[in-house]
Every structure is written in structure tokens, then in C-alpha cells.
N, C-alpha and C. Protein backbone atom coordinates (compact mmCIF):
# COMPACT_ATOMS: atom_id res chain seq x y z
N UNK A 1 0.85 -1.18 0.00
CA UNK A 1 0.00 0.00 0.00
C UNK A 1 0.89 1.24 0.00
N UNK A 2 0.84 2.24 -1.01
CA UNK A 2 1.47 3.53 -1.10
C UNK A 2 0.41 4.64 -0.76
N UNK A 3 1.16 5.45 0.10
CA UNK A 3 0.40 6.77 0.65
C UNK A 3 1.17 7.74 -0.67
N UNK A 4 0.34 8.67 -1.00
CA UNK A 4 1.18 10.05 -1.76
C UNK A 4 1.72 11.21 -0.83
N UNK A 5 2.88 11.17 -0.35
CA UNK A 5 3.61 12.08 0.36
C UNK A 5 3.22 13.58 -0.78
N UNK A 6 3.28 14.77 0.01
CA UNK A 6 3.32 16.02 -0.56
C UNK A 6 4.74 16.19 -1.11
N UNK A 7 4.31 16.80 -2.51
CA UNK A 7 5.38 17.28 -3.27
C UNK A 7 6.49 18.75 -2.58
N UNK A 8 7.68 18.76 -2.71
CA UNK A 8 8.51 19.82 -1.84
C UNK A 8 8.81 20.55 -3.69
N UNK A 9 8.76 21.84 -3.59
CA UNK A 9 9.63 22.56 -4.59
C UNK A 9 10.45 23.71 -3.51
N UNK A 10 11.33 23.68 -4.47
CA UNK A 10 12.50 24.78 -4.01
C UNK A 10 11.91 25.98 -4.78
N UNK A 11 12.96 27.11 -4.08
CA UNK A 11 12.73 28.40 -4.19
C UNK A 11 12.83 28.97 -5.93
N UNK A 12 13.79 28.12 -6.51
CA UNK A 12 14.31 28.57 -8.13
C UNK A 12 13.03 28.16 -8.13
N UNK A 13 12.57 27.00 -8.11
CA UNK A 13 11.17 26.89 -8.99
C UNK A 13 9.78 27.54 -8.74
N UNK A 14 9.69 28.69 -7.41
CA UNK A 14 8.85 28.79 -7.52
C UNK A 14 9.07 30.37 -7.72
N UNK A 15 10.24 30.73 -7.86
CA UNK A 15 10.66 32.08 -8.31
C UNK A 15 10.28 31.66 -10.17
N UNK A 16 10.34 30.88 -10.71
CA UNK A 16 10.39 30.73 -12.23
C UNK A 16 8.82 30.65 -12.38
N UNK A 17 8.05 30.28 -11.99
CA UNK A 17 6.73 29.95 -11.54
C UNK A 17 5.87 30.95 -11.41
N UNK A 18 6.10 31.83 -10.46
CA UNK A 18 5.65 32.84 -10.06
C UNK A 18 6.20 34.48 -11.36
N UNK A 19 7.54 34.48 -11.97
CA UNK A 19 8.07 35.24 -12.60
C UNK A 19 8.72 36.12 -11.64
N UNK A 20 9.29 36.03 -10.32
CA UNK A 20 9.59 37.14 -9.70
C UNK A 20 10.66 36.33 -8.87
N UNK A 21 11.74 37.33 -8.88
CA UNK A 21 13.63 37.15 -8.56
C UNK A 21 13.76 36.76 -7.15
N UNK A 22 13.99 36.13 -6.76
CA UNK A 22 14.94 35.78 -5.02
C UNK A 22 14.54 36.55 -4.33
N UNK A 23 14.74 37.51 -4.48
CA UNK A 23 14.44 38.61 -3.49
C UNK A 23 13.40 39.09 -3.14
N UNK A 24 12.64 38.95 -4.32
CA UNK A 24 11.11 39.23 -4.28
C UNK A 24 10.12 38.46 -3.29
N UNK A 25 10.50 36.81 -3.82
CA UNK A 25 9.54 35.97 -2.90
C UNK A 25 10.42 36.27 -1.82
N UNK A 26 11.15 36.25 -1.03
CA UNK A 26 12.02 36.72 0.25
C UNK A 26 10.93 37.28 0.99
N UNK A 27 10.90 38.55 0.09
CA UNK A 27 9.81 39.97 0.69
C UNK A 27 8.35 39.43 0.81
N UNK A 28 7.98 38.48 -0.22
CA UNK A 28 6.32 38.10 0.34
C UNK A 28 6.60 37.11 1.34
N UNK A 29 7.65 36.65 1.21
CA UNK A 29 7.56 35.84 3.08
C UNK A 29 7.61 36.42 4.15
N UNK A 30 8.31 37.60 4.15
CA UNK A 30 8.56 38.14 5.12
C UNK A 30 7.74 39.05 5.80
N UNK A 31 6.81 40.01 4.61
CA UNK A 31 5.67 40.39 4.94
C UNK A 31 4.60 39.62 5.37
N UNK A 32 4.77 38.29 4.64
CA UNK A 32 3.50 37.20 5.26
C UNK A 32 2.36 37.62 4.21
N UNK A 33 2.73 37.64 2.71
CA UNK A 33 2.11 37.13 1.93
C UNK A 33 2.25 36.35 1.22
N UNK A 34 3.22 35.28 1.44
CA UNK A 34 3.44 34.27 1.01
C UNK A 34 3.33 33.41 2.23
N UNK A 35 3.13 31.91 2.03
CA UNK A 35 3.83 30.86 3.06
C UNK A 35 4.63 30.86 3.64
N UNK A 36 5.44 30.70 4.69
CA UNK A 36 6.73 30.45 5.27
C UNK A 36 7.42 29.19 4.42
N UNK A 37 8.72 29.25 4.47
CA UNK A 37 9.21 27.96 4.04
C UNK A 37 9.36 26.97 5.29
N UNK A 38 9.82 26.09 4.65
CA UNK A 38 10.55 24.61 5.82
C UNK A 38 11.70 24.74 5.83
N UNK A 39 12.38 24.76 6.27
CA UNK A 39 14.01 24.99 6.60
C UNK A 39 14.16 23.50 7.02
N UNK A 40 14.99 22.78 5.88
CA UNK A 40 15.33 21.12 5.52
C UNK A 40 16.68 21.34 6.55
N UNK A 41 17.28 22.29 6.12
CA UNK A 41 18.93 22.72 6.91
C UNK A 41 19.24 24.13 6.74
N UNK A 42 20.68 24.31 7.42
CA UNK A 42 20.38 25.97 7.51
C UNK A 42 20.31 26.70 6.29
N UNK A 43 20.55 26.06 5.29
CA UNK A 43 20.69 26.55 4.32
C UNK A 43 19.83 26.00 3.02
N UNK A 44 19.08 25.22 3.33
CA UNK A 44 17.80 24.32 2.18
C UNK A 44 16.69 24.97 2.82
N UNK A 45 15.77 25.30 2.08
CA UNK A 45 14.27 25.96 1.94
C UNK A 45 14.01 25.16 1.12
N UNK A 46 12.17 24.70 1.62
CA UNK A 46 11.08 24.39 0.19
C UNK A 46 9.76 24.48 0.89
N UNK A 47 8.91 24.57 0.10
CA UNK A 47 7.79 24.59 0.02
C UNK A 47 6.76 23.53 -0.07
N UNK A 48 5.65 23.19 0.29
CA UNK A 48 5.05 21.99 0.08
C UNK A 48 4.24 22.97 -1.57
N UNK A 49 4.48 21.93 -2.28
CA UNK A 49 3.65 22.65 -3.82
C UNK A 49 2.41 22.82 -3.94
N UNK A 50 1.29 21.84 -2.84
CA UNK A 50 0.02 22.15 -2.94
C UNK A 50 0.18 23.69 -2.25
N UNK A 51 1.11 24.41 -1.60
CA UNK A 51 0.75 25.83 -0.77
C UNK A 51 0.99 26.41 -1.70
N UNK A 52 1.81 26.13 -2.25
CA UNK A 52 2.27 27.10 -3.45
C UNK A 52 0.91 27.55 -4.67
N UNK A 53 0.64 26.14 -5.04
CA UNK A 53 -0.64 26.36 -5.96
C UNK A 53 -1.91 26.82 -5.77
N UNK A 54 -2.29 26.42 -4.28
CA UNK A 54 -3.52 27.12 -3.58
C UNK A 54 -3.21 28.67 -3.28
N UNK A 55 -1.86 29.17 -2.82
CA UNK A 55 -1.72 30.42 -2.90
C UNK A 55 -1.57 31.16 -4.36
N UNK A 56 -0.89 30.65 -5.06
CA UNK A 56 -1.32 30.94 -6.86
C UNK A 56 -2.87 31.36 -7.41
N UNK A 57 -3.43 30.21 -6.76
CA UNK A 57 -4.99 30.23 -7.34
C UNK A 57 -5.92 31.10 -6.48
N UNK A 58 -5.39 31.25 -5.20
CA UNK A 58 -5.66 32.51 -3.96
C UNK A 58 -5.67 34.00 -5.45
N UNK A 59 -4.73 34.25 -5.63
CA UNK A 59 -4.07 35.29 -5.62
C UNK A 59 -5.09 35.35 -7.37
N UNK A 60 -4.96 34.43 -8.24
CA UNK A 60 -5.55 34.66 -9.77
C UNK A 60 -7.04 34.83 -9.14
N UNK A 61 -7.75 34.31 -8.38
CA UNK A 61 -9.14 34.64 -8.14
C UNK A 61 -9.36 36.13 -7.32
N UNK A 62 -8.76 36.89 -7.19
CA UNK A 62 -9.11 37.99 -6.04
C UNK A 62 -8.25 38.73 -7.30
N UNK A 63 -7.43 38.46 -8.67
CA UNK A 63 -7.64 39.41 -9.78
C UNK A 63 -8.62 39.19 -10.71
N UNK A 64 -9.07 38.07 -10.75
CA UNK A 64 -10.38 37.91 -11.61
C UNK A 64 -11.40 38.90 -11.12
N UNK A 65 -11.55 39.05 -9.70
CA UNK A 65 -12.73 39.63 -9.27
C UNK A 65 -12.92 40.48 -9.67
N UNK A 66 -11.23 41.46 -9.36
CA UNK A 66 -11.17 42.65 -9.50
C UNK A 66 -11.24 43.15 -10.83
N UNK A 67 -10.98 42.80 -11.84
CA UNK A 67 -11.23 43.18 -13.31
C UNK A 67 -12.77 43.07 -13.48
């Protein structure tokens, strides 16, 4: 019997994803409009990808509205 563990992406991919540089997603974490990451080690960050995509699809529905 296999369970489906959640998918992890790193930061390149969700900077390529999103279209916006290192620094950028940095700043929506830090403000706390983005997710927090997981800190794997002091120096590995990722993301679980369903947060990533539910915050994606957060963010395209509240510009749909607005147009």
C-alpha cells in the first residue's frame, strides 16, 4: 500500500513559476504574503507545492474579481 507524500519545490522553482527574482519571494515571506518555508537545513528551503498552488490560485481569483 502507497500513501502520496506532498510534493517539496524549491525556491528557483517557484521564483520561475511565479516570474519574480529571489528577493522578491524573500519579501512576500517576510511580509507574510506568502507561506513560510521549511528549513530542511540551515541553508535548504522548500515549500510543500500544494501551498504554493492554492496560494497561486488565492491570488488569480481575487484578480479575476477585481477586473
Amino acid at each position: 500500500m502507497s500513501t502520496a507524500r506532498p510534493a517539496w519545490i524549491r525556491p528557483e522553482a517557484i521564483c520561475e513559476m511565479l516570474s519574480v527574482s529571489p528577493r522578491t519571494l524573500k519579501r512576500y515571506v517576510a511580509t507574510g504574503t506568502f507561506p513560510p518555508p521549511i528549513k530542511l537545513t540551515a541553508r535548504t528551503s522548500v515549500w510543500f507545492e500544494h501551498e504554493v498552488i492554492d496560494w497561486m490560485n488565492q491570488k488569480a481569483g481575487g484578480l479575476r474579481a477585481a477586473a
